[in-house]
Protein backbone atom coordinates (compact mmCIF):
# COMPACT_ATOMS: atom_id res chain seq x y z
CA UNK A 1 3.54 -71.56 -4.26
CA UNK A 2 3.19 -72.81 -0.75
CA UNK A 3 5.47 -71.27 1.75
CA UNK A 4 8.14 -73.31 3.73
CA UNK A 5 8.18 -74.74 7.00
CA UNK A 6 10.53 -74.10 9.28
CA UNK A 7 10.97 -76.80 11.66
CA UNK A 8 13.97 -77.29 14.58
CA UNK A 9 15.04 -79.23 17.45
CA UNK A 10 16.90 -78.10 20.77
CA UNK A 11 20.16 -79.64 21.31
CA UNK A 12 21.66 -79.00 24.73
CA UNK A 13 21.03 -77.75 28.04
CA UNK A 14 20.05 -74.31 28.54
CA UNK A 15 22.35 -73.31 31.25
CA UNK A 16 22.55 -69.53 33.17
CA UNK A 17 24.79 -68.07 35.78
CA UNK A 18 22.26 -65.35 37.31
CA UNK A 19 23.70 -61.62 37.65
CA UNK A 20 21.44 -59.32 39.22
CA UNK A 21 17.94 -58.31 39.06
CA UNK A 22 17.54 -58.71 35.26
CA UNK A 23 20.85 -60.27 33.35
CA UNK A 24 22.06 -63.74 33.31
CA UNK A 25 25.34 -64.99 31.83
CA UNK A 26 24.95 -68.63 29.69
CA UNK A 27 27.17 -71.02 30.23
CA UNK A 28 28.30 -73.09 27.17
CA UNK A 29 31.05 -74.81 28.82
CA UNK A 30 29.28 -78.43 28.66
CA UNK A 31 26.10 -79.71 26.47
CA UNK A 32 26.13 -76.42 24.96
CA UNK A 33 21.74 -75.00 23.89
CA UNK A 34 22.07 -75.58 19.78
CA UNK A 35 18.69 -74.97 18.12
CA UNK A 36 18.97 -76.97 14.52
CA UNK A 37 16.52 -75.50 11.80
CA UNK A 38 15.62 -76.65 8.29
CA UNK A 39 13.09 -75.56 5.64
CA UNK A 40 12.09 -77.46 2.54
CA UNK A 41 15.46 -76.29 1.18
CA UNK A 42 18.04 -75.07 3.59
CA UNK A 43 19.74 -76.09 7.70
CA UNK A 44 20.14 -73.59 9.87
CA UNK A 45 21.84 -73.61 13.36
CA UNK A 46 21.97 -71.20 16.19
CA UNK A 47 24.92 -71.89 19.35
CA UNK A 48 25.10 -68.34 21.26
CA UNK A 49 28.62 -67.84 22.55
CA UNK A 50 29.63 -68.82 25.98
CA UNK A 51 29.65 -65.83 28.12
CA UNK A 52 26.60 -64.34 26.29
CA UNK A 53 24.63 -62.17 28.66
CA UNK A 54 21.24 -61.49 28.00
CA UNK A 55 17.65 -60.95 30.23
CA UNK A 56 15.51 -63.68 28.64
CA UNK A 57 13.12 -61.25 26.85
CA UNK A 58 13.95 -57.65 26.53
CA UNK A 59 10.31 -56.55 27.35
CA UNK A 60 10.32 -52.16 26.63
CA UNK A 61 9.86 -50.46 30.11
CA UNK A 62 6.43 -49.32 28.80
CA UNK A 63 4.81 -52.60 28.71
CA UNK A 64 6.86 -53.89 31.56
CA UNK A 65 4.82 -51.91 33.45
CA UNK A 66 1.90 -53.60 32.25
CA UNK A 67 2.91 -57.20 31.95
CA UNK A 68 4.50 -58.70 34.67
CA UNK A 69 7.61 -61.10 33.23
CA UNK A 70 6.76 -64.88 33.55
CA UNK A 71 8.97 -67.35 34.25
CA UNK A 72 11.55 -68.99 31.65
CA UNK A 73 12.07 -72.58 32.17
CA UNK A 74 10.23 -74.93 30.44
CA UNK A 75 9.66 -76.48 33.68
CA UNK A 76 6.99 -74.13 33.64
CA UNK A 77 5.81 -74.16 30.30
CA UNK A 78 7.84 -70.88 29.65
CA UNK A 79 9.81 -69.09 26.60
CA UNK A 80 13.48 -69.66 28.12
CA UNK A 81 15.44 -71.34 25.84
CA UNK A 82 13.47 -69.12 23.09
CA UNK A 83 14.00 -66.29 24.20
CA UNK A 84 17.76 -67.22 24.59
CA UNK A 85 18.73 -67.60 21.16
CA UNK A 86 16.45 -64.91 19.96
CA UNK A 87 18.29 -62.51 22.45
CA UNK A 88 21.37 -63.83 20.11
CA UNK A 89 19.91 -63.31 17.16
CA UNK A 90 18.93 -59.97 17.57
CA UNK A 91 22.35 -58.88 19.51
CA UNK A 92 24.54 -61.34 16.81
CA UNK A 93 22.43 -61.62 13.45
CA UNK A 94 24.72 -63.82 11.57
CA UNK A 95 24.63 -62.66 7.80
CA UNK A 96 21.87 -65.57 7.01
CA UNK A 97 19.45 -64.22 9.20
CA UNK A 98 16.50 -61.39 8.78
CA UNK A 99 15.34 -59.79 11.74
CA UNK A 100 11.81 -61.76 10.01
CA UNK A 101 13.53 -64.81 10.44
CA UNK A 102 14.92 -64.25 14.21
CA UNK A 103 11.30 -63.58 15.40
CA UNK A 104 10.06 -66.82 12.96
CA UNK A 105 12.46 -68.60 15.16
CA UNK A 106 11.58 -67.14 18.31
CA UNK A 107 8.25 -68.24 17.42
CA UNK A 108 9.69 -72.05 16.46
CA UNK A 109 11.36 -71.95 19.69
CA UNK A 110 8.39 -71.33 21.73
CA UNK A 111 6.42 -74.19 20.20
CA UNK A 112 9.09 -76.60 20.61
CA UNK A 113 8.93 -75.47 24.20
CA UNK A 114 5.27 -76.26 24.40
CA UNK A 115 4.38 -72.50 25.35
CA UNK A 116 0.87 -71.83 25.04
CA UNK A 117 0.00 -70.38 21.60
CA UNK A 118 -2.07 -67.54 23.22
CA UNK A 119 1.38 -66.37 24.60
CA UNK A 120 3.22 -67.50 21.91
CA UNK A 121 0.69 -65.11 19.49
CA UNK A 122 1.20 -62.32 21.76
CA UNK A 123 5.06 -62.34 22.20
CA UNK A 124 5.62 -62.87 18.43
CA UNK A 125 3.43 -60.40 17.62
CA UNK A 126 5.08 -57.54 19.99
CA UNK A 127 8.63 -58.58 18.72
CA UNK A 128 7.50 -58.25 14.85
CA UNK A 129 6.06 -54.81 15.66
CA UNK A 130 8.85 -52.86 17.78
CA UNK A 131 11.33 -55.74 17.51
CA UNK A 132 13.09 -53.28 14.91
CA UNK A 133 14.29 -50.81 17.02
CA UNK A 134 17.40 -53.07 18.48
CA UNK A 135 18.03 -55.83 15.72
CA UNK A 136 21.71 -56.10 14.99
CA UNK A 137 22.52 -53.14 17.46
CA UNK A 138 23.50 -54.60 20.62
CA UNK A 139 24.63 -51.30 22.73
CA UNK A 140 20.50 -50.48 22.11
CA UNK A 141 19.78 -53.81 23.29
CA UNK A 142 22.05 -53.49 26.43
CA UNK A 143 20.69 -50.17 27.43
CA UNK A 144 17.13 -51.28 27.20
CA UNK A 145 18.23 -55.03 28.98
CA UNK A 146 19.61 -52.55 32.13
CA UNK A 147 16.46 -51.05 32.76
């Protein structure tokens, strides 16, 4: 049997407040960023809360130090709105959603955002492997999001 598709549009405006060095607060007050999914058989749809605060990609110290963080618009061809929701997902997992399926739409994300699949490879690959540490535990995901 052939697997499904997943396929999405963004809905919205990605709009942030920036905090300091690393955080940034989204506003949802108007045009709220919606990413609508469907498969062969079922819809999905991601809203993160107002207020949500999140770093656009919680990238480990360890390879921090190796990879500098690229920008996050798609302005320039970056993972922002991406990385957004999949910030969400991993912080909020609503009962629908696998960690597998957070970092399938992290992936969907990226191509919709026309992010270069050499990056998009990379950055789905690294989530798949250590992604597992922080899914569904927020207080991990803040500690790590602070340093």
């Amino acid at each position: 049997m052939a697997k499904s598709k997943l396929t999405g549009v963004y809905t919205g405006k990605l709009k942030v407040e920036y905090i300091d060095g690393n955080m940034w607060k989204l506003d949802q007050s108007t045009n709220p960023l919606t990413l609508k999914m469907c498969t062969d058989s079922e819809y999905f749809e991601v809203t993160p809360k107002h207020g949500f605060i999140f770093d656009f990609a919680s990238i480990p110290p360890v390879v921090r130090a190796l990879y500098k963080k690229p920008g996050t618009g798609k302005d320039d061809g970056r993972y922002g709105r991406a990385a957004c929701i999949h910030d969400w997902l991993y912080s909020y997992p609503p009962e629908w959603c696998t960690r597998k399926l957070a970092d399938r739409i992290f992936l969907l994300g990226m191509e919709l955002d026309e992010v270069r699949p050499t990056m998009r490879s990379l950055f789905y690959r690294v989530v798949r492997m250590f992604g597992g540490v922080c899914y569904g535990k927020p207080s991990k995901l803040n500690k790590l999001r602070k340093k």
